[in-house]
Protein backbone atom coordinates (compact mmCIF):
# COMPACT_ATOMS: atom_id res chain seq x y z
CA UNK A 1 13.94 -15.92 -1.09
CA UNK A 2 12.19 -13.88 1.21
CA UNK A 3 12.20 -14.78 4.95
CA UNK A 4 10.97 -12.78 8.30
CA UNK A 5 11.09 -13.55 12.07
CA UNK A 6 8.39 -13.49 14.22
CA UNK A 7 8.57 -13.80 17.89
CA UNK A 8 5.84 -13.57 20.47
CA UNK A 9 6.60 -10.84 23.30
CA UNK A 10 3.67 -11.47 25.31
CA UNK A 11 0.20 -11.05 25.55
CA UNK A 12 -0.58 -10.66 22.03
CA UNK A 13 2.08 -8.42 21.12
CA UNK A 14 4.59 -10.29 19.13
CA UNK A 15 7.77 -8.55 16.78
CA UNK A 16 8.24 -9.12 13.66
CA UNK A 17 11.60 -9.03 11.50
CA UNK A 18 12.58 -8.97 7.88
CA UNK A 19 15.29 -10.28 5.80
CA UNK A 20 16.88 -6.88 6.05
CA UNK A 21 16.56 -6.67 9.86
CA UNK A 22 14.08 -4.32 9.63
CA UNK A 23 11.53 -4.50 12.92
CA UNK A 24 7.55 -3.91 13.70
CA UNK A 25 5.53 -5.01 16.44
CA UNK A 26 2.29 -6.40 15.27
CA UNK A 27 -0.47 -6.26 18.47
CA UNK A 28 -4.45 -6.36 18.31
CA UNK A 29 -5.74 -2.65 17.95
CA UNK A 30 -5.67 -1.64 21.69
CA UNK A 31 -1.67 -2.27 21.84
CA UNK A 32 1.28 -1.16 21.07
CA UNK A 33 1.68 -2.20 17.75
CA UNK A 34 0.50 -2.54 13.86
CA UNK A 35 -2.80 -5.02 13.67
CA UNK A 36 -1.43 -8.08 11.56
CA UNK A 37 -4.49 -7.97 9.48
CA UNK A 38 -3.58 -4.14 8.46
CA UNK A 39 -0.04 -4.91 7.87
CA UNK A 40 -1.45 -6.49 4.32
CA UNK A 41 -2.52 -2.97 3.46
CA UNK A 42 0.04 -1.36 4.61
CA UNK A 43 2.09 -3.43 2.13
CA UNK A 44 -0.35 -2.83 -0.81
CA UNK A 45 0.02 0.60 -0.48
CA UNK A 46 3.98 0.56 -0.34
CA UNK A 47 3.95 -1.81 -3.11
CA UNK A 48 2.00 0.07 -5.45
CA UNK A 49 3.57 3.19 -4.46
CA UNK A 50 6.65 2.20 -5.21
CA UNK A 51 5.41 0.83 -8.80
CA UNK A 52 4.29 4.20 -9.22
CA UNK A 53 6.98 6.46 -8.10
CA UNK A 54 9.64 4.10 -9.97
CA UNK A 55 7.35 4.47 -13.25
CA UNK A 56 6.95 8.38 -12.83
CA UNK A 57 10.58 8.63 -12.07
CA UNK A 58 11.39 7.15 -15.30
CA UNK A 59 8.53 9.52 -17.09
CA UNK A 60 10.63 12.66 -15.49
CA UNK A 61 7.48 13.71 -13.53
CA UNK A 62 8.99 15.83 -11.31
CA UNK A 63 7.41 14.08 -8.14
CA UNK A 64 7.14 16.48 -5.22
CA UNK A 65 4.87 14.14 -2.75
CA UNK A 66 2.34 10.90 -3.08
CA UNK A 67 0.32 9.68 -0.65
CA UNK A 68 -2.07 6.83 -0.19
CA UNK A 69 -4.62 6.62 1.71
CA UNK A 70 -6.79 2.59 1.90
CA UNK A 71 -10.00 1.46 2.78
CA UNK A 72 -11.13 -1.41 2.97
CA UNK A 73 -14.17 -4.03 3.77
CA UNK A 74 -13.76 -7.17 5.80
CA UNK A 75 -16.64 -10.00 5.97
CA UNK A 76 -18.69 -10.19 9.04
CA UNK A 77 -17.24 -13.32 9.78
CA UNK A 78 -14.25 -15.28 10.63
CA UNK A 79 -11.88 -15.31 9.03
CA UNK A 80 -12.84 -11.77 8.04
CA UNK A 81 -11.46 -12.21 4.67
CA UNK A 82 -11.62 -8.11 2.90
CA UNK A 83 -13.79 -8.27 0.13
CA UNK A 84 -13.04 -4.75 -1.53
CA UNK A 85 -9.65 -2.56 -1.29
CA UNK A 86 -9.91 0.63 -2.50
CA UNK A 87 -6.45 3.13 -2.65
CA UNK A 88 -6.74 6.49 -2.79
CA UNK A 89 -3.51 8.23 -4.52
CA UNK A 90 -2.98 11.71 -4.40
CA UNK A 91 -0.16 13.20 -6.28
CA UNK A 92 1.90 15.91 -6.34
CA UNK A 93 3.90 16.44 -9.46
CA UNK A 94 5.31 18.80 -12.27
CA UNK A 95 4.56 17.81 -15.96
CA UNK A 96 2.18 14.86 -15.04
CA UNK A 97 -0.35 14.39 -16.74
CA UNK A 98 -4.14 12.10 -15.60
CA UNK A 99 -3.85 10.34 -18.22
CA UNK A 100 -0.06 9.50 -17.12
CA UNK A 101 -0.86 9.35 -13.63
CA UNK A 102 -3.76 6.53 -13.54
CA UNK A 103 -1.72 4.33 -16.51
CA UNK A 104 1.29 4.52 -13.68
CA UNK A 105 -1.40 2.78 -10.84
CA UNK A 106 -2.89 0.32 -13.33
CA UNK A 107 0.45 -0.79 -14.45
CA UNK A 108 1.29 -1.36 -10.81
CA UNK A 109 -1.77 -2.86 -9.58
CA UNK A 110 -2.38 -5.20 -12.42
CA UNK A 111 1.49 -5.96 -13.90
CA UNK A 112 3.89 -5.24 -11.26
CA UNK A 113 3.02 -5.15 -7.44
CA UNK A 114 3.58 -8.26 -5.85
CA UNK A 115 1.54 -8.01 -3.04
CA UNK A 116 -1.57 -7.20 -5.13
CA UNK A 117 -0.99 -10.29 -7.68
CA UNK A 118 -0.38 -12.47 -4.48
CA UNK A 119 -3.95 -11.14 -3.18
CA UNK A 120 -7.46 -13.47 -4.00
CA UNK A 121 -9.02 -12.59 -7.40
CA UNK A 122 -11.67 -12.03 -5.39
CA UNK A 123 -10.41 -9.27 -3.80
CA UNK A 124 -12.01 -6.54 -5.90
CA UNK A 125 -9.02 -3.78 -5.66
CA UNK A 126 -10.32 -0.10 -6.82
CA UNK A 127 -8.14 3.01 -6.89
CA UNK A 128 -9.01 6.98 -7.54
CA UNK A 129 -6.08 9.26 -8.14
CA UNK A 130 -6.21 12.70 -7.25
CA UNK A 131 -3.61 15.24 -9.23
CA UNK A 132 -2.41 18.27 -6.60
CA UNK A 133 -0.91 21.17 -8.14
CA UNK A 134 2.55 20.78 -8.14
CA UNK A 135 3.10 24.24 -6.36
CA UNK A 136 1.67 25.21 -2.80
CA UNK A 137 -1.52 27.39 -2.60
CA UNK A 138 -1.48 27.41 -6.62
């Protein structure tokens, strides 16, 4: 079962803790710390990158570096619910393929990420996934 800790500092500044003891402080954007809202991204993108890197690990991809990179759209009003995600990989690998690459995201987003399957259907989630050379300056 998962379980975190949160604790108000003061102000609006308040810390956060995980089951592993793992920390963040989670602040409105003109703190210290990681807007809460943003924090739900933040885990999308770890989630799915971890899907991803897991499922080209077992491919043999020969992963050098992924990024991602999100977007997103909020409504205009409260409570500001985001009404389109959109994740922008960019990948760095030997013997990957596109083809290999974007079945690797869709299996995460729609099969194995947690985070996204716990999202609203609503939510309309898009990705792009951009294939880097796997050497520098080649």
């Amino acid at each position: 079962m998962a379980q975190i800790d949160l604790t108000w500092i003061e102000r609006q500044r308040f810390l956060g803790v995980d089951s592993a003891g793992h920390s963040m402080v989670l602040s409105p954007p003109s703190d210290v710390g990681v807007k809460p809202s943003e924090t739900l991204l933040i885990s999308l993108a770890a989630c799915a990158a971890h899907d991803v890197v897991e499922i080209l690990q077992k491919q043999r991809a020969q992963l050098v570096r992924l990024a991602v990179q999100v977007t997103a759209d909020q409504a205009a009003d409260p409570p500001w619910a985001y009404q389109h995600i959109h994740l922008r990989f960019q990948v760095q690998a030997g013997t990957l393929s596109q083809e290999r690459l974007d079945r690797a995201i869709d299996l995460s987003l729609n099969k194995y990420c947690s985070v996204r399957a716990s999202l609203s259907p609503d939510i309309e989630v898009t990705y792009t996934a951009e294939l880097l050379s796997p050497e520098p300056g080649a």
